[in-house]
N, C-alpha and C. Protein backbone atom coordinates (compact mmCIF):
# COMPACT_ATOMS: atom_id res chain seq x y z
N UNK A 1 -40.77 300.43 433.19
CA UNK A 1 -41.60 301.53 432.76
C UNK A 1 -40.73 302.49 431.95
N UNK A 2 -41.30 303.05 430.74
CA UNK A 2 -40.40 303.53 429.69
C UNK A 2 -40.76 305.53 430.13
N UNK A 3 -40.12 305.77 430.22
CA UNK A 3 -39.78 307.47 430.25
C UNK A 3 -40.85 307.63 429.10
N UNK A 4 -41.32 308.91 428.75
CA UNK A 4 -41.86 309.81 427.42
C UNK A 4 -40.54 309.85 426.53
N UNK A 5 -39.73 310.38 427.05
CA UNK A 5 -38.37 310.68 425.86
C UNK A 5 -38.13 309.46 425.16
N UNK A 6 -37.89 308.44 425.85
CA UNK A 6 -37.78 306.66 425.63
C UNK A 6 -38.46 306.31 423.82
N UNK A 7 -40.09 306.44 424.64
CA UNK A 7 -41.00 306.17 423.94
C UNK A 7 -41.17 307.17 422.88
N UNK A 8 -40.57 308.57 422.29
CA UNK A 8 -40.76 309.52 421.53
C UNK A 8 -39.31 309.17 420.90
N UNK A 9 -38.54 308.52 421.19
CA UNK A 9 -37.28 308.28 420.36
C UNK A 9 -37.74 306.83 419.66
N UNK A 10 -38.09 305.92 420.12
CA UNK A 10 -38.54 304.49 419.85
C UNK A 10 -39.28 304.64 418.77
N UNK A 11 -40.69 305.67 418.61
CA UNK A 11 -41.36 305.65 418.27
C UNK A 11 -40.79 306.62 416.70
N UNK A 12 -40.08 307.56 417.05
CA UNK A 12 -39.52 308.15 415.35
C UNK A 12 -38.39 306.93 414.93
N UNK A 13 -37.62 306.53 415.83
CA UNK A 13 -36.61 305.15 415.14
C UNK A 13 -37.66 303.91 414.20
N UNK A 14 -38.98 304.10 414.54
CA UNK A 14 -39.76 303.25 413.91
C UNK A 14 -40.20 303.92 412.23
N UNK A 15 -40.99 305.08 412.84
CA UNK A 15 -41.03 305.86 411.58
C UNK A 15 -39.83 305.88 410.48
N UNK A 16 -38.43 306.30 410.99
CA UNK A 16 -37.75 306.19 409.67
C UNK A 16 -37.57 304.88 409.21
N UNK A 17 -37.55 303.74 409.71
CA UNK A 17 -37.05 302.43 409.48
C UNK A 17 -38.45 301.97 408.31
N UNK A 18 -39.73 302.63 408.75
CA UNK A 18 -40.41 302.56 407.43
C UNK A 18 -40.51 301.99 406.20
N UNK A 19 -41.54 301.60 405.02
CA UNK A 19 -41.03 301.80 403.51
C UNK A 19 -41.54 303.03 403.56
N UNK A 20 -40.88 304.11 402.25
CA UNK A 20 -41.44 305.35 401.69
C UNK A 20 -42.22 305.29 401.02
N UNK A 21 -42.71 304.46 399.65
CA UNK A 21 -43.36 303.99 398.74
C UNK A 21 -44.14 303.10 398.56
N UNK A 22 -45.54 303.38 398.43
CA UNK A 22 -46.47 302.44 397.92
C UNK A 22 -46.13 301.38 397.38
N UNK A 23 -45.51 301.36 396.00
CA UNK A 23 -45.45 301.32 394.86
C UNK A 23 -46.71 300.40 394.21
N UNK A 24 -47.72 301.16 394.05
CA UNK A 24 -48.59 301.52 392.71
C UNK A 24 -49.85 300.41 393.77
N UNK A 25 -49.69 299.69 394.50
CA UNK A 25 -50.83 299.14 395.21
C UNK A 25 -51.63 299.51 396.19
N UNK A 26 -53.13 299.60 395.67
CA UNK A 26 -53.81 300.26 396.85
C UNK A 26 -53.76 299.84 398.16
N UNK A 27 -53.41 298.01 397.95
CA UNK A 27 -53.83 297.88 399.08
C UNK A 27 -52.64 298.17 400.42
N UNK A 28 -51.48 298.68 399.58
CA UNK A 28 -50.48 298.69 400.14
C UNK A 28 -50.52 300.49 400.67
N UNK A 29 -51.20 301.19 399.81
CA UNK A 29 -51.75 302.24 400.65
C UNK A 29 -52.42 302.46 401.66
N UNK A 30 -53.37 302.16 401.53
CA UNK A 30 -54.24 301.84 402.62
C UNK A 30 -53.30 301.02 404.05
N UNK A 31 -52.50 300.10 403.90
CA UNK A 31 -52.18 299.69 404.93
C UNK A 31 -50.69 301.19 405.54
N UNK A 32 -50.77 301.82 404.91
CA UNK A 32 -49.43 302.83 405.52
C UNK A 32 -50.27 303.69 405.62
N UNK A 33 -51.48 304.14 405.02
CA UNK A 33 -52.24 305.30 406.14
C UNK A 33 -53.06 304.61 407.29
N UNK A 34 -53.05 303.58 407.42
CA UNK A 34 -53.28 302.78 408.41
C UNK A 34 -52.17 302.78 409.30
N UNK A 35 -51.14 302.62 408.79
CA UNK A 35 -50.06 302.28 409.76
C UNK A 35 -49.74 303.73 410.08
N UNK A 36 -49.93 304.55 409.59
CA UNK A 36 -49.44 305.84 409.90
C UNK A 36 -50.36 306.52 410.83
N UNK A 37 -51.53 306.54 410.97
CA UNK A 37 -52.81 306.50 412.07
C UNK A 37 -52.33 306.19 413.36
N UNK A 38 -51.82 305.23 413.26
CA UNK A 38 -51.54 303.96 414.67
C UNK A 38 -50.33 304.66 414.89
N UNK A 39 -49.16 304.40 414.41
CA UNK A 39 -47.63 305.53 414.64
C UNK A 39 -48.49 307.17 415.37
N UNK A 40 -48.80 307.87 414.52
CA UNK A 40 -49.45 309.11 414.94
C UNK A 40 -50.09 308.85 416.10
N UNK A 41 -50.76 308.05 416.28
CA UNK A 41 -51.74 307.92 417.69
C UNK A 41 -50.53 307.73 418.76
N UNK A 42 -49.75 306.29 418.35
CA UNK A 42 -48.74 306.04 419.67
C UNK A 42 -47.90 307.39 420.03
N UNK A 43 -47.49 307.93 418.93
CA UNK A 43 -46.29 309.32 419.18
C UNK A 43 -47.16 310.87 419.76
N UNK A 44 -48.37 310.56 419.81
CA UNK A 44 -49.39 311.69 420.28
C UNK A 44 -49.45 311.28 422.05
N UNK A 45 -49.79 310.25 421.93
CA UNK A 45 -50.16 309.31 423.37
C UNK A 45 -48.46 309.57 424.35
N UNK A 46 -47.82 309.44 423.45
CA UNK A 46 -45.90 309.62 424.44
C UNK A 46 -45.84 310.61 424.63
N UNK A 47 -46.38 312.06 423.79
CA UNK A 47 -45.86 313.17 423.91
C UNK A 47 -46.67 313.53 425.07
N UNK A 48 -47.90 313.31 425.47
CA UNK A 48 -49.32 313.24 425.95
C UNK A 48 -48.92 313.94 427.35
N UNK A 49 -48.97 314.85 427.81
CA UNK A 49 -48.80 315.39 429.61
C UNK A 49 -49.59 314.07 430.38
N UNK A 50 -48.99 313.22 431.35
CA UNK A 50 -49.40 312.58 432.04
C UNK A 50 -50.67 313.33 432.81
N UNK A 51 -51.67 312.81 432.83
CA UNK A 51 -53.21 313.17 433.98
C UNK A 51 -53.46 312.70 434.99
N UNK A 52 -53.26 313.27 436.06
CA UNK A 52 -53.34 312.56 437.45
C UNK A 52 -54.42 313.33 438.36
N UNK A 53 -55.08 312.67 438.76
CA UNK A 53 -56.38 312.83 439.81
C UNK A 53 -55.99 314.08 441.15
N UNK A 54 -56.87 314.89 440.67
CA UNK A 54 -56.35 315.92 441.99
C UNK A 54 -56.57 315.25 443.48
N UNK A 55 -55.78 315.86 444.48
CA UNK A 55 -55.70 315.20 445.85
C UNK A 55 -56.61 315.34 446.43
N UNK A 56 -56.97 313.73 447.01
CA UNK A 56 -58.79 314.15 447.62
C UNK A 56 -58.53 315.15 449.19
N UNK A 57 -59.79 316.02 448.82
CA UNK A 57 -59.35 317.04 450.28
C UNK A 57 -60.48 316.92 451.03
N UNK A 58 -59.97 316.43 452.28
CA UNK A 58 -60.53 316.00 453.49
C UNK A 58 -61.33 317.03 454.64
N UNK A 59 -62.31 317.06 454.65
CA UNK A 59 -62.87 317.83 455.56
C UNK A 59 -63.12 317.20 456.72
N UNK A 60 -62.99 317.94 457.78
CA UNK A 60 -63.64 317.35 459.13
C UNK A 60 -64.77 317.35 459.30
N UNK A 61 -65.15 316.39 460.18
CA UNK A 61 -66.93 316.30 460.61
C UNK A 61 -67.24 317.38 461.60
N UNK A 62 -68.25 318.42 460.95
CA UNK A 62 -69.02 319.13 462.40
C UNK A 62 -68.98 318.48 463.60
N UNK A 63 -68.62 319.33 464.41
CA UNK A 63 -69.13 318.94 465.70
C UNK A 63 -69.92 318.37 466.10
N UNK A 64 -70.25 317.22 466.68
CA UNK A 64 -71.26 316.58 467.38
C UNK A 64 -72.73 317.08 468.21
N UNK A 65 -73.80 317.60 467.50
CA UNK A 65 -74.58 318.38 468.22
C UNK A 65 -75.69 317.41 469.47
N UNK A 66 -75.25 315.87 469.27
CA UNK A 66 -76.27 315.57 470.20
C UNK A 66 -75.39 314.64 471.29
N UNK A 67 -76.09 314.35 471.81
CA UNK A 67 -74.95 313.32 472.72
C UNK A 67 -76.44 312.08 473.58
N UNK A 68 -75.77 311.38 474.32
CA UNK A 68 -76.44 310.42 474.66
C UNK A 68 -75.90 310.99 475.96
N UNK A 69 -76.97 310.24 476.94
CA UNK A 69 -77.07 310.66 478.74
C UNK A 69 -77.94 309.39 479.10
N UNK A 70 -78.28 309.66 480.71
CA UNK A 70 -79.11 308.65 481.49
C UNK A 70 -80.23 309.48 481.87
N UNK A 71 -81.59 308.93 481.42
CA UNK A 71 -82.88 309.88 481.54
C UNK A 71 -82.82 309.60 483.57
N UNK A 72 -84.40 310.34 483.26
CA UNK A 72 -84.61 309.84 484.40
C UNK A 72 -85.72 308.53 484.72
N UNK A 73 -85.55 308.06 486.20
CA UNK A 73 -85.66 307.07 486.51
C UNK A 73 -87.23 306.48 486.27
N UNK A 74 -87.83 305.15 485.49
CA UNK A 74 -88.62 304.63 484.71
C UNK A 74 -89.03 303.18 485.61
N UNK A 75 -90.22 303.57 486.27
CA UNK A 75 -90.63 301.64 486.55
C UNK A 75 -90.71 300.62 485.51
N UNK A 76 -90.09 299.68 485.57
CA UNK A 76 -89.94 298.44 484.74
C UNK A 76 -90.98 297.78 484.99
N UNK A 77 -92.30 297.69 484.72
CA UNK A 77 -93.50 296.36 485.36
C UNK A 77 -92.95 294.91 485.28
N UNK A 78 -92.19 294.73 483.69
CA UNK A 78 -92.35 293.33 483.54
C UNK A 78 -91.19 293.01 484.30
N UNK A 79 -89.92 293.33 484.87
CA UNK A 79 -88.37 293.10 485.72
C UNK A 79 -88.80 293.77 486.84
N UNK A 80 -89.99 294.83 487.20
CA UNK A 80 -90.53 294.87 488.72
C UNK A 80 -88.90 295.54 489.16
N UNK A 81 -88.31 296.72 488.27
CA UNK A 81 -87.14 297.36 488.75
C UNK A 81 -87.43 298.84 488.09
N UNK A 82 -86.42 299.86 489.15
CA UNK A 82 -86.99 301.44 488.40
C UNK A 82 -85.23 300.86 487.66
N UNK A 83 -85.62 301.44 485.87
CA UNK A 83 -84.70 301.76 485.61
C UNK A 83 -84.12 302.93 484.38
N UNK A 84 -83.13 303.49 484.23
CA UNK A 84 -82.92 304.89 484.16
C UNK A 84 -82.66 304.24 482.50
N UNK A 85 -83.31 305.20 481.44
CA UNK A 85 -82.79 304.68 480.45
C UNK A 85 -81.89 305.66 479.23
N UNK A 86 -81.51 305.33 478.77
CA UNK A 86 -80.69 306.08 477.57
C UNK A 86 -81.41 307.03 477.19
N UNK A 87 -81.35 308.14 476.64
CA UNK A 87 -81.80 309.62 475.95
C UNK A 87 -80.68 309.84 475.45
N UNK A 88 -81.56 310.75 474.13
CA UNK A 88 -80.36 311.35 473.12
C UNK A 88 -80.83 313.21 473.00
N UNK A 89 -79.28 313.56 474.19
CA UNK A 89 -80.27 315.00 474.24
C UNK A 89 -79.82 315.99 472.93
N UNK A 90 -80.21 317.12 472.45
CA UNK A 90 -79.77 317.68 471.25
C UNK A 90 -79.66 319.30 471.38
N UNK A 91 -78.87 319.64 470.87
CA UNK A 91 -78.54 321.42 471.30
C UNK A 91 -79.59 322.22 470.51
């Protein structure tokens, strides 16, 4: 992984190594404001403040307002047994 300084030295050692001159062809213009676009973009992108995701912040869960218990006691017809069943009591 290359440092910013790395990549901002790399990137002007490219620029001067360059041609300076067209000479007299469009199409050879066009390809150096092309190429000069792409240089500009990479040397914008190095200089660029790294962006990093703020720290996720964790809240706790409210308090628990209900709770579970044993009701009271329930004849079973079809098991012919009394039996006590779950409730969910709430504040």
């Amino acid at each position: 992984m290359m440092t910013r300084g790395l990549k901002v030295l790399l990137i002007a050692g490219a620029l001067g190594a360059a041609p300076t001159h067209a000479g007299g062809n469009g199409g050879a213009v066009a390809a150096g404001v092309l190429g000069g676009l792409a240089v500009g973009g990479l040397l914008g992108a190095a200089a660029a403040q790294p962006r990093y995701a703020p720290e996720p912040v964790y809240v706790a869960p409210p308090p628990p307002s209900c709770y579970w218990t044993r009701g009271q006691p329930v004849w079973d017809g079809y098991r012919g047994v009394w039996v006590r069943p779950r409730v969910q009591v709430c504040d």
